[in-house]
Each structure stands twice: as C-alpha cells, then as structure tokens.
N, C-alpha and C. Protein backbone atom coordinates (compact mmCIF):
# COMPACT_ATOMS: atom_id res chain seq x y z
N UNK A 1 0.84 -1.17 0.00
CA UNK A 1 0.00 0.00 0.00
C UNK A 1 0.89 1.24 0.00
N UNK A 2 -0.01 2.17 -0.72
CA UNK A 2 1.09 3.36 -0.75
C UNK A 2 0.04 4.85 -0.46
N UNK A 3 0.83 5.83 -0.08
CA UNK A 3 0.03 6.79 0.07
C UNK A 3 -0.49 7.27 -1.16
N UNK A 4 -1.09 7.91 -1.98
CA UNK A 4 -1.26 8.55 -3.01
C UNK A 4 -1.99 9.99 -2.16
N UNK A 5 -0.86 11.10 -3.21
CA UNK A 5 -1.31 12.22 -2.93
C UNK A 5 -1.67 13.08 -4.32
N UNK A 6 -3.42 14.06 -4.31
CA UNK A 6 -3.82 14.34 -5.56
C UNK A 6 -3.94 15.48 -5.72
N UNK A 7 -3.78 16.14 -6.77
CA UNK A 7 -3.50 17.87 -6.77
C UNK A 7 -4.48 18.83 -7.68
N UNK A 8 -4.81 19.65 -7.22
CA UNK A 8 -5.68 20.13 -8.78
C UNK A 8 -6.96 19.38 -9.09
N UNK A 9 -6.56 19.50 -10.68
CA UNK A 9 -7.90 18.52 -10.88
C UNK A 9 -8.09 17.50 -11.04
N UNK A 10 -7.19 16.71 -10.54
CA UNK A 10 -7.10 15.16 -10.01
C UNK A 10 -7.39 15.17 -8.64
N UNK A 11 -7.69 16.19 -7.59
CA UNK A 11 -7.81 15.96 -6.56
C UNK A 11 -9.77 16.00 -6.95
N UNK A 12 -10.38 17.36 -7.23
CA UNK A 12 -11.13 17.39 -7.77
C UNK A 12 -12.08 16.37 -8.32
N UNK A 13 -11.37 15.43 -8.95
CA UNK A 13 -11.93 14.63 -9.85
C UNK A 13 -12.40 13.36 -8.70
N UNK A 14 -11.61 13.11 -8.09
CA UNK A 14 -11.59 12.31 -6.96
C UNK A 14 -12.37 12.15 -5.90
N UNK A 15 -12.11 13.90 -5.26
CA UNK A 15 -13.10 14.22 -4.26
C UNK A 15 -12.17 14.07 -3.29
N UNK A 16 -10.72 13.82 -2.93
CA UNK A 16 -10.05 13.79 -2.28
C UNK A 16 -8.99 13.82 -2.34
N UNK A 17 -8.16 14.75 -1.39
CA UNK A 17 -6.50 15.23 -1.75
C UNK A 17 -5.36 13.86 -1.11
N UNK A 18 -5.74 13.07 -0.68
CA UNK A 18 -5.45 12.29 0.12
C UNK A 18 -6.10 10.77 0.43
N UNK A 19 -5.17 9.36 -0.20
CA UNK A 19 -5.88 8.04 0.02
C UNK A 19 -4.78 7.26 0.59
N UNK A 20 -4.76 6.31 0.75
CA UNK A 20 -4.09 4.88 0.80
C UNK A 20 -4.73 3.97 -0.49
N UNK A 21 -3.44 3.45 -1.21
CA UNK A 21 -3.93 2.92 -1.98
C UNK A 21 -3.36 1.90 -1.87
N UNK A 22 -4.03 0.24 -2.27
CA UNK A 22 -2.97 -1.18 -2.25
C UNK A 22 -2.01 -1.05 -3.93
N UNK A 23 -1.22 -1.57 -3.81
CA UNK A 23 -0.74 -2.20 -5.08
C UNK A 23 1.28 -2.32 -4.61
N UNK A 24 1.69 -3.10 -5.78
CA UNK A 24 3.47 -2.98 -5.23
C UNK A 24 4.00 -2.47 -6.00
N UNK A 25 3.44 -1.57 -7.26
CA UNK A 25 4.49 -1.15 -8.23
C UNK A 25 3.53 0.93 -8.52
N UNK A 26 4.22 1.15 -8.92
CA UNK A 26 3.40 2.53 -9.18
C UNK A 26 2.28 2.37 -10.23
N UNK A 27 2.64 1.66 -11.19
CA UNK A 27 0.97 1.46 -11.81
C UNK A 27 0.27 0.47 -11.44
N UNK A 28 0.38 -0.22 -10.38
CA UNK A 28 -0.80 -0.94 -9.78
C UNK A 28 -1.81 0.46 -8.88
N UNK A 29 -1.19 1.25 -8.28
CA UNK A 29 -1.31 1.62 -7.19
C UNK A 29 -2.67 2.85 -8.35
N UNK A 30 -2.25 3.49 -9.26
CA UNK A 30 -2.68 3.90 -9.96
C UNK A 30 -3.78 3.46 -10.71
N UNK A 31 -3.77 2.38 -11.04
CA UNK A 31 -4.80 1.46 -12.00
C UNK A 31 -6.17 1.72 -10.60
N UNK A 32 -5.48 1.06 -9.09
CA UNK A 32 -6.64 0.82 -8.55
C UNK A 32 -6.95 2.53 -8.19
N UNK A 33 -6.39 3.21 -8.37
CA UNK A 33 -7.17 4.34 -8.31
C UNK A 33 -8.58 4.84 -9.30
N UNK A 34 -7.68 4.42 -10.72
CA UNK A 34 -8.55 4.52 -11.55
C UNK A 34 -10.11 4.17 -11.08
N UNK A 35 -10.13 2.35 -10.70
CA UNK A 35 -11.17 2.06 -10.02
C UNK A 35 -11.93 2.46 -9.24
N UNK A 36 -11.28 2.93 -8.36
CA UNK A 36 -11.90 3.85 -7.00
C UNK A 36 -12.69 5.24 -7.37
N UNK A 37 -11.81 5.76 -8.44
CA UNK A 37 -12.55 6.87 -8.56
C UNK A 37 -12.85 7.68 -9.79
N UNK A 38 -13.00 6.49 -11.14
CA UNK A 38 -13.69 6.61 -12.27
C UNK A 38 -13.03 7.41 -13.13
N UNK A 39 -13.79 7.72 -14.21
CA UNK A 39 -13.84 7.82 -15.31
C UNK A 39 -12.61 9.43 -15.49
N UNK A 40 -14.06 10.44 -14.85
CA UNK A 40 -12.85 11.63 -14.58
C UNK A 40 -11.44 11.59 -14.27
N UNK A 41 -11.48 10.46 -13.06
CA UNK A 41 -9.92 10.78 -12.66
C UNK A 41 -9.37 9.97 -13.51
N UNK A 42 -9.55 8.98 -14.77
CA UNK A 42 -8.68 8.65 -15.40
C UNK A 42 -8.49 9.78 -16.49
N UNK A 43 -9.42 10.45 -16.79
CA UNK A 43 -8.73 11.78 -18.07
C UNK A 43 -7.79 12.27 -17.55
N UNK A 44 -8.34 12.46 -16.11
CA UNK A 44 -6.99 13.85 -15.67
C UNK A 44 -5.78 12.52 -15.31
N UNK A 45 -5.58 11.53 -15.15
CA UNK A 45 -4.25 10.89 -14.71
C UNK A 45 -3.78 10.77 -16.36
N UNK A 46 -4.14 11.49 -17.36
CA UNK A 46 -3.65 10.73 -18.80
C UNK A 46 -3.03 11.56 -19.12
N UNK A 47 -3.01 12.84 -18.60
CA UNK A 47 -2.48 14.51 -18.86
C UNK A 47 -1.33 14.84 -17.52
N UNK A 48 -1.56 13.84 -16.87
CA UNK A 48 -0.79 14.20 -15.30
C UNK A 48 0.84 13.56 -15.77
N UNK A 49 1.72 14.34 -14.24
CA UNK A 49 2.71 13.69 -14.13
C UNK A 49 2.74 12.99 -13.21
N UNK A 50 3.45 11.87 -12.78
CA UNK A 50 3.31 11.04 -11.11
C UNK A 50 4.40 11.26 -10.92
N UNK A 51 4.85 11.31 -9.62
CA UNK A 51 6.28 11.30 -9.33
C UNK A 51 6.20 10.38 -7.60
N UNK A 52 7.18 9.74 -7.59
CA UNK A 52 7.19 8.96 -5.92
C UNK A 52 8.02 9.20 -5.73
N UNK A 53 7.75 9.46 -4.38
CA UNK A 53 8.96 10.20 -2.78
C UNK A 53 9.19 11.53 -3.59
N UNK A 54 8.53 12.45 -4.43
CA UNK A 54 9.05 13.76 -4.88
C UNK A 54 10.32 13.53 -6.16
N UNK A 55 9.95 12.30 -6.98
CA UNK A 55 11.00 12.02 -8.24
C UNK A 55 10.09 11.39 -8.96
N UNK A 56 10.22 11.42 -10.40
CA UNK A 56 9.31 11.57 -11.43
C UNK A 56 9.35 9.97 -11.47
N UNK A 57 8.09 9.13 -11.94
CA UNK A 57 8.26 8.00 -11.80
C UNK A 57 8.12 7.09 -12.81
N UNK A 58 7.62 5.79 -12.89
CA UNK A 58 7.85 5.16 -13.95
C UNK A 58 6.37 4.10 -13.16
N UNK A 59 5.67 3.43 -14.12
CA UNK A 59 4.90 2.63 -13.87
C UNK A 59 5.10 1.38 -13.24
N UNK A 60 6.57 0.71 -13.80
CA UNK A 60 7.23 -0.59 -12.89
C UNK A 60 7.74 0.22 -11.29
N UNK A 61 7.61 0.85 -11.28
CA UNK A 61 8.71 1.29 -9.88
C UNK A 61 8.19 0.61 -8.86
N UNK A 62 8.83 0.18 -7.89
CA UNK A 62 8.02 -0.75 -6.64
C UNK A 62 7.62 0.63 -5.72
N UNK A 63 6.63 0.43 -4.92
CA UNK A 63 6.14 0.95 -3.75
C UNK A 63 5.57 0.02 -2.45
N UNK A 64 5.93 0.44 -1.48
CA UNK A 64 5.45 -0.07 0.22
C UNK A 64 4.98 1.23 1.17
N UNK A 65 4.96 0.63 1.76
CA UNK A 65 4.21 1.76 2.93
C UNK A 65 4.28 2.53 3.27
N UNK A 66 5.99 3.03 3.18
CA UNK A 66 6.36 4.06 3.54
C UNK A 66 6.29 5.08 2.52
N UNK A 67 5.49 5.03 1.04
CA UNK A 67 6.04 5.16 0.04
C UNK A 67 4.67 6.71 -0.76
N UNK A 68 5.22 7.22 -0.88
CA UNK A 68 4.12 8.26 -1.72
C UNK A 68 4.19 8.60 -2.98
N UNK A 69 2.91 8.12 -3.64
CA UNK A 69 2.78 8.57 -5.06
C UNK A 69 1.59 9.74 -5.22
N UNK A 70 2.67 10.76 -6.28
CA UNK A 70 1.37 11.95 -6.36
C UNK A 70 1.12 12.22 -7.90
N UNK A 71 -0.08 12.51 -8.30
CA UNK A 71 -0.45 13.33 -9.70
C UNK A 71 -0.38 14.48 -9.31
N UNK A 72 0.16 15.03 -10.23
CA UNK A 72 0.08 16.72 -10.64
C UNK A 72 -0.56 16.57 -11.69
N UNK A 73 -1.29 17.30 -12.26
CA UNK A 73 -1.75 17.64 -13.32
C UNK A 73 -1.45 19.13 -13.98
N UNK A 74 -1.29 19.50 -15.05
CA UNK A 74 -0.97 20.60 -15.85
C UNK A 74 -1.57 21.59 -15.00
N UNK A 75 -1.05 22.67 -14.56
CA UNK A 75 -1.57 23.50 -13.69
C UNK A 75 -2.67 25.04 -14.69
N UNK A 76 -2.45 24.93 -15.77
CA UNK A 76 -3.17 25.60 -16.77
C UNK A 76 -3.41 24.96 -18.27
N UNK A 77 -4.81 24.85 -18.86
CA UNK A 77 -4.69 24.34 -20.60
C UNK A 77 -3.96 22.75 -20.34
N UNK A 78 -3.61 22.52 -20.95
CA UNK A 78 -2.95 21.34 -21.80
C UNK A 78 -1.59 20.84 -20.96
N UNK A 79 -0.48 20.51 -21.52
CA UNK A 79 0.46 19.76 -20.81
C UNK A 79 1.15 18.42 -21.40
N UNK A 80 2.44 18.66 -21.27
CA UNK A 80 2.73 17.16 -21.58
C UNK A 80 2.90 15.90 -20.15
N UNK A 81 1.85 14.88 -20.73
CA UNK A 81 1.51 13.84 -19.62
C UNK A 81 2.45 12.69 -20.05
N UNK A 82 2.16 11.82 -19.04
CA UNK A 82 3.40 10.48 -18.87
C UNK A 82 2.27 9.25 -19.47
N UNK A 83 1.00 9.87 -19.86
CA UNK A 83 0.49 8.84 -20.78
C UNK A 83 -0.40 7.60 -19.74
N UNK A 84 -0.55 7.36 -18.67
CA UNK A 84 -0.58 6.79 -17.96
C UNK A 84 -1.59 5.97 -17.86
C-alpha cells in the first residue's frame, strides 16, 4: 500500500486530496485508483505527471508503505503527460 497524494484537478476529480492505496508497483497503485474513482480521474491521470517520494516515476517502480505517489496535473490548458 502506498500513500497517493492528488493535486488540482485530479484531486477534484476524486473528491479527495489524500488516500491509501494497495498495489506494489506505481501502476498498480494507480490502475486501482482509476477504479476507486472513475472515469474523470482517469482523463486527468492521462495529462498528469506522477512522481514517488518527490521524483518523477515510472509505472514498474516498486512501492510499500512508507512510500508516496502523487499526480500533478498541468496547472493551466494542456500539458505534456506520462500517458498513464
């Protein structure tokens, strides 16, 4: 499980700036977000960047407990996203 922290309009989309999420890699942890909180928050995670522990991340990356993953999303218009 990992913290996930959400910003903007991924927090927005969500309804919350702040979860615990299960998974062991950064796109598990992400996917079950998707689940949790639909459709919206997958547009905005497709335009977002993720980064864990505050470094830009990669979808294989492992995560545990101690571990935080966040979306940013483009803070104005458009943006280049990590595709996610």
């Amino acid at each position: 499980m990992a913290v996930l922290r959400l910003f903007a309009a991924a927090r927005d989309a969500a309804g919350t700036g702040r979860d615990v999420i299960a998974g062991t890699t950064v796109g598990e942890v992400l996917e079950s977000a998707q689940g949790r909180y639909g459709p919206d928050f997958a547009a905005v995670l497709e335009r977002s960047q993720v980064w864990r522990n505050g470094e830009p991340a990669e979808p294989a990356e492992a995560v545990g407990d101690d571990d935080e993953v966040a979306v940013l999303p483009p803070v104005s218009g458009g943006g280049i996203g990590c595709g996610w």
